[in-house]
Protein backbone atom coordinates (compact mmCIF):
# COMPACT_ATOMS: atom_id res chain seq x y z
CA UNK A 1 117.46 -32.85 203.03
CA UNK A 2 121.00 -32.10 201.86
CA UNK A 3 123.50 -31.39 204.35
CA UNK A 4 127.76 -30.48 204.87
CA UNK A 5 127.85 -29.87 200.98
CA UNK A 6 131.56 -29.84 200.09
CA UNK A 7 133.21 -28.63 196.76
CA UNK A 8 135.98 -30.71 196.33
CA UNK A 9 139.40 -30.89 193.88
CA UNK A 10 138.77 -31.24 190.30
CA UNK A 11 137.95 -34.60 188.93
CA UNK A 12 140.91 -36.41 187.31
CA UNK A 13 142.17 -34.25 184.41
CA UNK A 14 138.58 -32.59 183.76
CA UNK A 15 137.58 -28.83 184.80
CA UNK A 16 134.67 -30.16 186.59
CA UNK A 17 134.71 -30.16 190.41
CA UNK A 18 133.84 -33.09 192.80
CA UNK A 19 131.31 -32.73 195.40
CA UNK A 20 130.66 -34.48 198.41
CA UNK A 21 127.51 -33.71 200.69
CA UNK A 22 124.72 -35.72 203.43
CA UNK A 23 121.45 -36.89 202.49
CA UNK A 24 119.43 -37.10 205.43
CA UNK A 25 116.15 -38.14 205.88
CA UNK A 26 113.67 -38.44 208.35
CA UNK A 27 111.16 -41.20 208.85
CA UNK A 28 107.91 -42.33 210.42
CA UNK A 29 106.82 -45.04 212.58
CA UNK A 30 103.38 -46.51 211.10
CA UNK A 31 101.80 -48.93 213.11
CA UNK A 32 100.22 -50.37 209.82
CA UNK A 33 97.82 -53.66 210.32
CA UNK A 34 98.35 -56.01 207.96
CA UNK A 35 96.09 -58.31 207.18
CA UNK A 36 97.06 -61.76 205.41
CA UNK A 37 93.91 -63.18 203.91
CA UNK A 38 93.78 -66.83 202.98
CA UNK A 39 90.89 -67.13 199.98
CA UNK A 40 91.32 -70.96 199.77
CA UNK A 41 89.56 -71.23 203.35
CA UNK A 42 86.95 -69.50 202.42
CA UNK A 43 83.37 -71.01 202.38
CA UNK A 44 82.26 -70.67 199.11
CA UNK A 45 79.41 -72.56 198.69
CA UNK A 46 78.10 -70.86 201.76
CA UNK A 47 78.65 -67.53 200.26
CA UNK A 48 77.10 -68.54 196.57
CA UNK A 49 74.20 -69.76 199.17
CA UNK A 50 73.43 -66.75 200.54
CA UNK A 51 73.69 -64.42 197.84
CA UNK A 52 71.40 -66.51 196.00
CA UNK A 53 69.26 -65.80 198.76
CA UNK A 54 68.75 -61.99 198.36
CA UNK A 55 65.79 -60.44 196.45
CA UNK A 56 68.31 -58.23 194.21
CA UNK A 57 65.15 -56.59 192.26
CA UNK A 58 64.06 -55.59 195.90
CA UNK A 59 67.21 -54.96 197.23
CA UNK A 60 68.18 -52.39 194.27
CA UNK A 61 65.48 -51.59 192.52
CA UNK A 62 64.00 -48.72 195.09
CA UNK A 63 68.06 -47.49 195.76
CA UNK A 64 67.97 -46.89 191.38
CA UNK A 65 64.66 -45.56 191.18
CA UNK A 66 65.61 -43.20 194.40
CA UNK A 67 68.90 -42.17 192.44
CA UNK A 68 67.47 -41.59 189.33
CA UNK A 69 64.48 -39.39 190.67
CA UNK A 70 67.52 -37.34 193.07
CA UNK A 71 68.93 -36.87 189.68
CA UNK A 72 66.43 -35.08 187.47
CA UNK A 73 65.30 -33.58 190.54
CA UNK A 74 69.16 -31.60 190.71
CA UNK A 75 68.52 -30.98 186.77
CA UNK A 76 65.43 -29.57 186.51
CA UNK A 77 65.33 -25.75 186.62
CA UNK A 78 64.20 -23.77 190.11
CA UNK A 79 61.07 -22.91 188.06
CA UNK A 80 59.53 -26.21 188.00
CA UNK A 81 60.85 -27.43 191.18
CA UNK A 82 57.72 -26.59 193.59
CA UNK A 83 55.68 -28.97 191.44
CA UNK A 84 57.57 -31.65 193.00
CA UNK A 85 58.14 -30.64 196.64
């Protein structure tokens, strides 16, 4: 990182020294995709459509109720577990 560190002469009339030295660095290549999105072509009305569409009660109702069940399953003790299996 820091390379051909020099001490040089004093700086100006003060007892402190000058120093002189390389900073190097090294550096990757990313082949990064960029994507530039442009939100005023989008198809809004088309999208409000479709989401209107979906059954959310169906949709996330039986993803809750799975989660929530998961849940107490992990906190109930190992005692009471085989009533459930």
């Amino acid at each position: 990182m820091v390379e051909e560190l020099k001490i040089l002469e004093h700086f100006a009339s003060s007892d402190h020294n000058m120093i002189e030295f390389e900073f190097v660095l090294q550096t990757a290549v990313c082949d990064a995709v960029v994507y530039n999105l442009d939100f005023n072509k989008g198809d809004y009305e088309a999208i409000k459509a479709a989401m209107k569409d979906i059954n959310w009660y169906e949709e996330l109702y039986n993803k809750i109720l799975l989660n929530v069940i998961r849940y107490s399953l992990a906190s109930c003790p190992s005692s009471l577990m085989h009533t459930f299996q």
